[in-house]
N, C-alpha and C. Protein backbone atom coordinates (compact mmCIF):
# COMPACT_ATOMS: atom_id res chain seq x y z
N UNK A 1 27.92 54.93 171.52
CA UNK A 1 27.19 55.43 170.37
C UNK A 1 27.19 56.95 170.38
N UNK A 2 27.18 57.40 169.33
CA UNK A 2 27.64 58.92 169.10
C UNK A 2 26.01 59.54 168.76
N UNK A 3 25.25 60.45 169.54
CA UNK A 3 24.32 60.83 169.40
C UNK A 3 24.12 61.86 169.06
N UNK A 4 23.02 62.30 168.23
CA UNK A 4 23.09 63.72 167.10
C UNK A 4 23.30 64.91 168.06
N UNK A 5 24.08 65.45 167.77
CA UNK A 5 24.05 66.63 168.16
C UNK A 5 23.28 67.83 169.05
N UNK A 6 22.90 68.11 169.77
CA UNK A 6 22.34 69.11 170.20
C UNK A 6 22.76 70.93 169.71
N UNK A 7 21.76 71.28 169.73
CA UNK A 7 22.17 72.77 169.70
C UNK A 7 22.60 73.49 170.42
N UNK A 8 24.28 74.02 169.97
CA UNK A 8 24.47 75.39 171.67
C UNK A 8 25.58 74.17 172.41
N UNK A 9 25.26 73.19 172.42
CA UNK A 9 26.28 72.41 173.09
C UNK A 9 27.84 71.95 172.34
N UNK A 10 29.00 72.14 172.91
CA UNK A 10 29.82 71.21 172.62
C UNK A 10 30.65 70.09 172.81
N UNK A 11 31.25 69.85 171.55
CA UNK A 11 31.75 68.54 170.95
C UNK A 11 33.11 68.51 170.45
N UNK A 12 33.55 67.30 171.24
CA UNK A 12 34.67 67.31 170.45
C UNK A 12 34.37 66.20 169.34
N UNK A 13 35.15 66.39 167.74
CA UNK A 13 34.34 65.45 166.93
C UNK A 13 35.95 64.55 166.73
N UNK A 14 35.21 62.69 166.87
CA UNK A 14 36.23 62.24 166.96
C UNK A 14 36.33 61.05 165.52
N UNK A 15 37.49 60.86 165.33
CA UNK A 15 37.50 59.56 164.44
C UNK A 15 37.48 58.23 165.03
N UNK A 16 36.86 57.42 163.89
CA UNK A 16 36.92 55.95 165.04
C UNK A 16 38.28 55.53 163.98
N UNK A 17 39.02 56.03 163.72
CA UNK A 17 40.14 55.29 162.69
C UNK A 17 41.14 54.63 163.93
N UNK A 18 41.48 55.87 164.79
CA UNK A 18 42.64 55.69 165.76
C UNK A 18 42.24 55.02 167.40
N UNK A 19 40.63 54.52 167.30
CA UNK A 19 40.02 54.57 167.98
C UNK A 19 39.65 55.23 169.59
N UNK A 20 39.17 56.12 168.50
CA UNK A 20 38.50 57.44 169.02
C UNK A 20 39.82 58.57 169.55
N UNK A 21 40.95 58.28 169.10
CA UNK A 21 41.57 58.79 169.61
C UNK A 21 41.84 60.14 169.02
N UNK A 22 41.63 60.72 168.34
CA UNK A 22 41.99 61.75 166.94
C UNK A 22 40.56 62.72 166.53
N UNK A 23 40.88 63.93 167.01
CA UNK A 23 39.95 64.58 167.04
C UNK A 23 40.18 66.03 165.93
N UNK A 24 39.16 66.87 165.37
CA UNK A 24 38.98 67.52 164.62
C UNK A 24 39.54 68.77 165.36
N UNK A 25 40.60 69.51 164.50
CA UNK A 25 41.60 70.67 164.95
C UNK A 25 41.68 71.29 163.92
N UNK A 26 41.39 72.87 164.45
CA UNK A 26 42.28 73.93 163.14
C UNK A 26 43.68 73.90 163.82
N UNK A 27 44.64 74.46 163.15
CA UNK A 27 45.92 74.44 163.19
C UNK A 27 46.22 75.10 164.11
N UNK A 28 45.86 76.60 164.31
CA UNK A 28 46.31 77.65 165.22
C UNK A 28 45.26 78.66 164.97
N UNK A 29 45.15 79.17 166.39
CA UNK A 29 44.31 80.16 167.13
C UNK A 29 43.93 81.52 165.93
N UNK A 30 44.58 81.25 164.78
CA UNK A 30 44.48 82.57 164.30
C UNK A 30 43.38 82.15 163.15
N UNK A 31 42.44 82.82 162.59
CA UNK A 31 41.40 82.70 161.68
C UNK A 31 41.85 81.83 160.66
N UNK A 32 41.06 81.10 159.53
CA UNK A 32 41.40 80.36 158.63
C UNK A 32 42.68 79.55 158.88
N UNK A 33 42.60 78.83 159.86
CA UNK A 33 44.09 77.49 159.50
C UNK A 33 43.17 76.33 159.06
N UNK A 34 44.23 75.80 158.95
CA UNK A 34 43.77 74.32 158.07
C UNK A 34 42.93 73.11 159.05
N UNK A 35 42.29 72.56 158.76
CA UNK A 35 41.56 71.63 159.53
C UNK A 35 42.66 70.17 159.72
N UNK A 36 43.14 69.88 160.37
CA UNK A 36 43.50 68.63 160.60
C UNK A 36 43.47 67.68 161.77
N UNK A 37 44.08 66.58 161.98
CA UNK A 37 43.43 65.32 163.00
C UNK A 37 44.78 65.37 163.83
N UNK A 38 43.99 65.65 165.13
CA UNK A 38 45.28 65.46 166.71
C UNK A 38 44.57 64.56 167.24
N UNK A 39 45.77 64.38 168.52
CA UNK A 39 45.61 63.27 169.17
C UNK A 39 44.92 64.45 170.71
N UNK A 40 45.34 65.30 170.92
CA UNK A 40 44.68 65.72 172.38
C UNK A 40 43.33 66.50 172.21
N UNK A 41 42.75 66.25 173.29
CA UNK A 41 41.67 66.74 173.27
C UNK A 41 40.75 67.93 174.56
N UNK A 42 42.05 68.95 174.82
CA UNK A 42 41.55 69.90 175.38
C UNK A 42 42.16 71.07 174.82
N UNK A 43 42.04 71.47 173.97
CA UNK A 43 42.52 72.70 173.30
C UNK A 43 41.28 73.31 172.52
N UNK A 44 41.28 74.72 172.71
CA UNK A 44 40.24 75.76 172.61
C UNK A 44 39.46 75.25 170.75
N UNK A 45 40.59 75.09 170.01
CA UNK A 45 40.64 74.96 168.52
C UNK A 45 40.18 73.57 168.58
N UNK A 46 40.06 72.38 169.46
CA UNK A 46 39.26 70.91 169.04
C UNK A 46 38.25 71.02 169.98
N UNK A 47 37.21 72.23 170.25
CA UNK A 47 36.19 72.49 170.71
C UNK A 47 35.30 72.57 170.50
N UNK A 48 33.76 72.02 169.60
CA UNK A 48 33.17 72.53 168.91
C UNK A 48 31.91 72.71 169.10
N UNK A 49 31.41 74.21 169.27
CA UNK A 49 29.84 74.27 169.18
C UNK A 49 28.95 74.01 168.31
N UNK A 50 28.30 73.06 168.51
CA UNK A 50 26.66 72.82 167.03
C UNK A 50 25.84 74.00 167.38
N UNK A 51 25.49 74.37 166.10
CA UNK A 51 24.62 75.44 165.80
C UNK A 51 24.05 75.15 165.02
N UNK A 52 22.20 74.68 165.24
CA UNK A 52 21.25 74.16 163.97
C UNK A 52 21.32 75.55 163.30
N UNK A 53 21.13 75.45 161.72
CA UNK A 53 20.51 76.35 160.95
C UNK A 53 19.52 76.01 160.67
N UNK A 54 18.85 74.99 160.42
CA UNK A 54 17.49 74.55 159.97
C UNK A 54 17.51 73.02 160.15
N UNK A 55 16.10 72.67 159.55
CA UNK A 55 16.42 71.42 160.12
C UNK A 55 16.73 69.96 159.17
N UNK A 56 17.68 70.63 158.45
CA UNK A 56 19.20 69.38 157.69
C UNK A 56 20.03 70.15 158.30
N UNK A 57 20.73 71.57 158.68
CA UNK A 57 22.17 71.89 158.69
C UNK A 57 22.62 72.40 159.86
N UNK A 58 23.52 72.27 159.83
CA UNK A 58 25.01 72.91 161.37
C UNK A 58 25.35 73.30 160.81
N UNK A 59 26.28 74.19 161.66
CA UNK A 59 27.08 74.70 162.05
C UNK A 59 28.22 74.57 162.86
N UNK A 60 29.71 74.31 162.69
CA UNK A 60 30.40 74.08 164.01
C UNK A 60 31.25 75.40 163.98
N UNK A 61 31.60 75.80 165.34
CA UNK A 61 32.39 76.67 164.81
C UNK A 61 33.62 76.64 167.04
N UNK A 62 34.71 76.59 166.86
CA UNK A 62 35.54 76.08 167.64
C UNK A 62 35.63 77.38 168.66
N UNK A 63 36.30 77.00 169.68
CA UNK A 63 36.53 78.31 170.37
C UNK A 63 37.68 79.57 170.40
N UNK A 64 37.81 79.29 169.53
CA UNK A 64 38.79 80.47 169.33
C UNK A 64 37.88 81.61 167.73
N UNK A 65 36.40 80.49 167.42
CA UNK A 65 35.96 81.78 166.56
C UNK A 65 36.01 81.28 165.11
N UNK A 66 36.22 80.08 164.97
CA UNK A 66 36.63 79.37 163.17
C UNK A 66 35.89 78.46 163.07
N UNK A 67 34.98 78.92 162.35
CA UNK A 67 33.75 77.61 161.86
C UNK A 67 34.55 76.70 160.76
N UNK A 68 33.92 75.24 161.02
CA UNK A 68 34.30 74.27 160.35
C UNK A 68 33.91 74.72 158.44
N UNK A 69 34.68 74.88 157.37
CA UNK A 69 34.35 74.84 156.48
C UNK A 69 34.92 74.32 155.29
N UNK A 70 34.33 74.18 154.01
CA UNK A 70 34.79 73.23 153.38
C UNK A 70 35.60 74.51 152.52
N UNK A 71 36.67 73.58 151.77
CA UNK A 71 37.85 74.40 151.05
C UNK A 71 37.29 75.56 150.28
N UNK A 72 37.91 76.71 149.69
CA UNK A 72 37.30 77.44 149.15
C UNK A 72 37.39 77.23 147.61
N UNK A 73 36.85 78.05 146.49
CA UNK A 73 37.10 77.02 145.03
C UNK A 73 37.85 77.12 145.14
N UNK A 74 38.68 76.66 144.23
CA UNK A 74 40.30 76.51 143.49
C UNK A 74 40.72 75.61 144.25
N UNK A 75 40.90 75.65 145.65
CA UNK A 75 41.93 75.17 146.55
C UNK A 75 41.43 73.79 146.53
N UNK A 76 42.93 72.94 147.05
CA UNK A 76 42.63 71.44 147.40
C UNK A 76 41.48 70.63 148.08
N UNK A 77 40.88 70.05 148.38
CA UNK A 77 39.98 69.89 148.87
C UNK A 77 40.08 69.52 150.69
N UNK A 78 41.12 70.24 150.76
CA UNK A 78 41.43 70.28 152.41
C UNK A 78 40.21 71.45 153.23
N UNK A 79 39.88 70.89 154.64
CA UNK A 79 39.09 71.74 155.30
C UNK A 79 40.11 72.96 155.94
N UNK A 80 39.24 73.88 155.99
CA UNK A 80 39.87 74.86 156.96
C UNK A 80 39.02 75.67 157.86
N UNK A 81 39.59 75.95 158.79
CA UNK A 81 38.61 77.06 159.40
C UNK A 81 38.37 79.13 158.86
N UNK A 82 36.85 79.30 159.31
CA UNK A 82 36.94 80.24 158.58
C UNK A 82 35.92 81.00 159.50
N UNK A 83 36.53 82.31 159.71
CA UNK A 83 35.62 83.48 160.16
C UNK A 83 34.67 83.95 159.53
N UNK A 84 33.14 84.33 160.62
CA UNK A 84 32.00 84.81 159.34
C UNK A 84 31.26 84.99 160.41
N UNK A 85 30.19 86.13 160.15
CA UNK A 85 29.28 86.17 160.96
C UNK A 85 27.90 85.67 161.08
N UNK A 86 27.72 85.17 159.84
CA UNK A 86 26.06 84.34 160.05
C UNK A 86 26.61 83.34 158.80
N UNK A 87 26.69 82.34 159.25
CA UNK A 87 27.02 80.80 158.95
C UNK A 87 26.13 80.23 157.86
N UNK A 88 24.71 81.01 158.67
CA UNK A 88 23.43 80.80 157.91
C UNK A 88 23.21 81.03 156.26
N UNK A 89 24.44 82.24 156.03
CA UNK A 89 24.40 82.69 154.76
C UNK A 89 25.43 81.83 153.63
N UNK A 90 26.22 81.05 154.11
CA UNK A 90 27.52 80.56 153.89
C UNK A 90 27.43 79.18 153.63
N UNK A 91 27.15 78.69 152.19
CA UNK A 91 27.25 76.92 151.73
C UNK A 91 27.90 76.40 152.33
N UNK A 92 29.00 76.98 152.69
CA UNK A 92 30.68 76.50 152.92
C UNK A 92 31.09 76.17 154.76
N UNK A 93 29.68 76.85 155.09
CA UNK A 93 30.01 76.44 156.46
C UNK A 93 28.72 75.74 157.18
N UNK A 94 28.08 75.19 156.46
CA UNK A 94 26.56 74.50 156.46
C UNK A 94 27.39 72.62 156.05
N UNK A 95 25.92 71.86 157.32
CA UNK A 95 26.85 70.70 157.54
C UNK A 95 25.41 69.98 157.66
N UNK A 96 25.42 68.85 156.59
CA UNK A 96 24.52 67.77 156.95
C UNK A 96 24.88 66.55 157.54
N UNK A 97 24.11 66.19 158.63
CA UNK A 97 24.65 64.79 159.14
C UNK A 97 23.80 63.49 158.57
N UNK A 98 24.60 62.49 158.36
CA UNK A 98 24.45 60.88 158.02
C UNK A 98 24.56 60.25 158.64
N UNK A 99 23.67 59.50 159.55
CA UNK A 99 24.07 58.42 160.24
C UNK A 99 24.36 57.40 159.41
N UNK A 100 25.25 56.80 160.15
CA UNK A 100 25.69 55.63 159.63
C UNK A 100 26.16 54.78 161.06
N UNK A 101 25.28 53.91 161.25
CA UNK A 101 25.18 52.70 162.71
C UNK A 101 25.51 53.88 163.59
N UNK A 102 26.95 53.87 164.25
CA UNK A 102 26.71 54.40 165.46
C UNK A 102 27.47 55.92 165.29
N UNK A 103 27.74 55.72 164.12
CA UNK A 103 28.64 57.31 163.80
C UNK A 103 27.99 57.87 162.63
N UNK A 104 28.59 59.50 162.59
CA UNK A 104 27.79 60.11 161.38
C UNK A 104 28.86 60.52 160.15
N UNK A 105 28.85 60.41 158.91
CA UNK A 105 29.10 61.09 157.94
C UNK A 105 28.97 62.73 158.07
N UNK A 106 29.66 63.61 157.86
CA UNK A 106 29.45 64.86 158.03
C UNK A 106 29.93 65.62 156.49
N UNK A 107 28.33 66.09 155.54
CA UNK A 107 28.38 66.49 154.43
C UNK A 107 28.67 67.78 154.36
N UNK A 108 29.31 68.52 153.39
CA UNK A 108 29.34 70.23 152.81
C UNK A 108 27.75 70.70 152.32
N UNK A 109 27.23 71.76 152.54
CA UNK A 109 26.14 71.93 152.19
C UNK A 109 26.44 72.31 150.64
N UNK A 110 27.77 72.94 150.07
CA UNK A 110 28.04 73.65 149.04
C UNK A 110 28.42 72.50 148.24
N UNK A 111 28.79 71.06 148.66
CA UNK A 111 29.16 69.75 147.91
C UNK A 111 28.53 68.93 148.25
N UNK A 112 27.17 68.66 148.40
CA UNK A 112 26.59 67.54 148.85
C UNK A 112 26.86 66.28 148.86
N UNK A 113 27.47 66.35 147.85
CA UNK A 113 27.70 65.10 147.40
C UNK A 113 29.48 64.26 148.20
N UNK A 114 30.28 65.06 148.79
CA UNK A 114 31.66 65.46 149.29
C UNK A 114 31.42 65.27 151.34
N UNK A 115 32.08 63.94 151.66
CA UNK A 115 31.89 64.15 153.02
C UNK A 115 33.30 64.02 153.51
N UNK A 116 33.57 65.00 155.46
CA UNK A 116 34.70 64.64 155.78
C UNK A 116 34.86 63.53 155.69
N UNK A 117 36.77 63.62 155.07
CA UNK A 117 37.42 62.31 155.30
C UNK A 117 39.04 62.60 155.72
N UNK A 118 39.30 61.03 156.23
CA UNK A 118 40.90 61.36 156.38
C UNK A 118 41.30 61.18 155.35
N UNK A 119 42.69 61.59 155.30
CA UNK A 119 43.57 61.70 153.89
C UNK A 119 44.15 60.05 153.68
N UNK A 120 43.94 59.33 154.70
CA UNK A 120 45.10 57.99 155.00
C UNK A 120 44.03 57.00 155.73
N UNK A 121 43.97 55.75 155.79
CA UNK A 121 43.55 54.84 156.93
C UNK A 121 44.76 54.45 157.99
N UNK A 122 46.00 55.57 158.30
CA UNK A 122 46.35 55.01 159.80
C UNK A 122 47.05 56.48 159.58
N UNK A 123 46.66 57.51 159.89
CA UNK A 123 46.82 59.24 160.16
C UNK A 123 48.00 59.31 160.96
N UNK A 124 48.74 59.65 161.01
CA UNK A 124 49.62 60.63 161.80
C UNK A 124 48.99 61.73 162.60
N UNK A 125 49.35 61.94 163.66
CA UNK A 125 49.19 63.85 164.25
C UNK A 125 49.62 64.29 163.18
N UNK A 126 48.41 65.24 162.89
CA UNK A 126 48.57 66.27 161.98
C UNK A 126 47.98 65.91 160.97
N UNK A 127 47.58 65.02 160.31
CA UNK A 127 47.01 64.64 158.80
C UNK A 127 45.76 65.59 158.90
N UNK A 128 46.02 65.92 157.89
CA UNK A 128 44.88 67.06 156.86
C UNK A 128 43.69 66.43 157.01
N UNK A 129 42.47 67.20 157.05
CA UNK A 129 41.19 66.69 156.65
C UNK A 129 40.32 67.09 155.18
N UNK A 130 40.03 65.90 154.52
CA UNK A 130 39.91 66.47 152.84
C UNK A 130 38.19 66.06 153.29
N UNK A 131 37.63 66.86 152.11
CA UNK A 131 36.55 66.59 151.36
C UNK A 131 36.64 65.54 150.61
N UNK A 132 35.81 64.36 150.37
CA UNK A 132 36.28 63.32 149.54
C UNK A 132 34.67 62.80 148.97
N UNK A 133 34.51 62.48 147.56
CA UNK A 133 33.58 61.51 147.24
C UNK A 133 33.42 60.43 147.22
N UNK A 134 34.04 59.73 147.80
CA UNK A 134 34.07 58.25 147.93
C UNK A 134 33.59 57.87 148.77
N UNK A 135 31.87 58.28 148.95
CA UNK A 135 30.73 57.60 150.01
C UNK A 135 30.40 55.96 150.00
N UNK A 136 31.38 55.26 150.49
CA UNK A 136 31.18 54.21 150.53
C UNK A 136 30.90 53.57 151.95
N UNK A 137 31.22 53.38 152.55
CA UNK A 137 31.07 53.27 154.22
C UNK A 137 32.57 53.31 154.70
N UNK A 138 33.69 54.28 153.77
CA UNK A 138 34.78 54.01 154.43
C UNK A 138 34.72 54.51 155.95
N UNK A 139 35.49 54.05 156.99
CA UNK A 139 35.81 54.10 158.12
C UNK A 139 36.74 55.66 158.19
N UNK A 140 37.07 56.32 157.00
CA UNK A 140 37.77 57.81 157.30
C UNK A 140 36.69 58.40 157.14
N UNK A 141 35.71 58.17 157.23
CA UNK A 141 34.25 59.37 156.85
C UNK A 141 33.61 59.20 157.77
N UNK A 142 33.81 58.41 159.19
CA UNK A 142 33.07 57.78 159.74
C UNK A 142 33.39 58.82 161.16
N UNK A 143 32.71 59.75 162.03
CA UNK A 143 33.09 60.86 163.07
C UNK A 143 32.33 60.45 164.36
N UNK A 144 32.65 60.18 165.52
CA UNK A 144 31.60 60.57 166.30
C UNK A 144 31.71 62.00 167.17
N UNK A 145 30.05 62.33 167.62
CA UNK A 145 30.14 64.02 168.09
C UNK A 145 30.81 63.32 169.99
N UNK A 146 31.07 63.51 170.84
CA UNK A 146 31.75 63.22 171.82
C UNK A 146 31.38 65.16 172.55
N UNK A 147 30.31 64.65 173.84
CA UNK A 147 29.95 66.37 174.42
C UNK A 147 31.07 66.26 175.79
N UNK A 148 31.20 67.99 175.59
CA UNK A 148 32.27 67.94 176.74
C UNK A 148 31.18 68.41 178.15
């Protein structure tokens, strides 16, 4: 069972699609890459610290410095990572959690309504991570936090 989060501690955040095998990655070490789903799980970029902002929202933000955030307008509704210095100020990098049984839904504070999802129900290394409205109990919306 995947238990809420703590503050200050990290997580690697995993999918139960591949079971548990597929974890939340920016692309590369350099600011703003794209959020997508790997299979390994010791790399600086599928590292993630929770940081409460209050008490509905997080913060994740990886070790190389790229908080988890949701697309910017215009763009596709793919996640990416994004540099910033107070998270606190930023819709886009504010995160409500949903339990759901033993895993959580993880919402946009700037799309409430929009939770991670995978792009596919059987991902490849590498598949993109979208924003999606289709809160149904699919199993691509479905994350557990996993502390290292």
């Amino acid at each position: 069972m995947s238990a809420q989060p703590v503050d200050g501690r990290i997580y690697c955040l995993h999918t139960i699609v591949l079971g548990n095998n597929g974890v939340v990655d920016v692309t590369a070490a350099e600011p703003e890459g794209d959020i997508i789903l790997r299979h390994e799980r010791d790399a600086p970029t599928q590292q993630w610290e929770a940081h409460k902002i209050n008490a509905e929202e997080w913060s994740f933000r990886d070790r190389t410095g790229n908080y988890l955030a949701a697309p910017s307008a215009g763009a596709n509704n793919q996640l990416r990572g994004a540099v910033c210095s107070d998270p606190g100020l930023d819709p886009m990098l504010r995160w409500r959690l949903n339990r759901v049984g033993s895993t959580f839904e993880i919402l946009n504070a700037a799309y409430p309504d929009m939770a991670m999802d995978l792009s596919n129900a059987r991902p490849a290394d590498g598949t993109p991570i979208l924003l999606n409205r289709e809160r149904k109990g699919s199993v691509n919306q479905q994350w557990l936090f996993k502390a290292l």
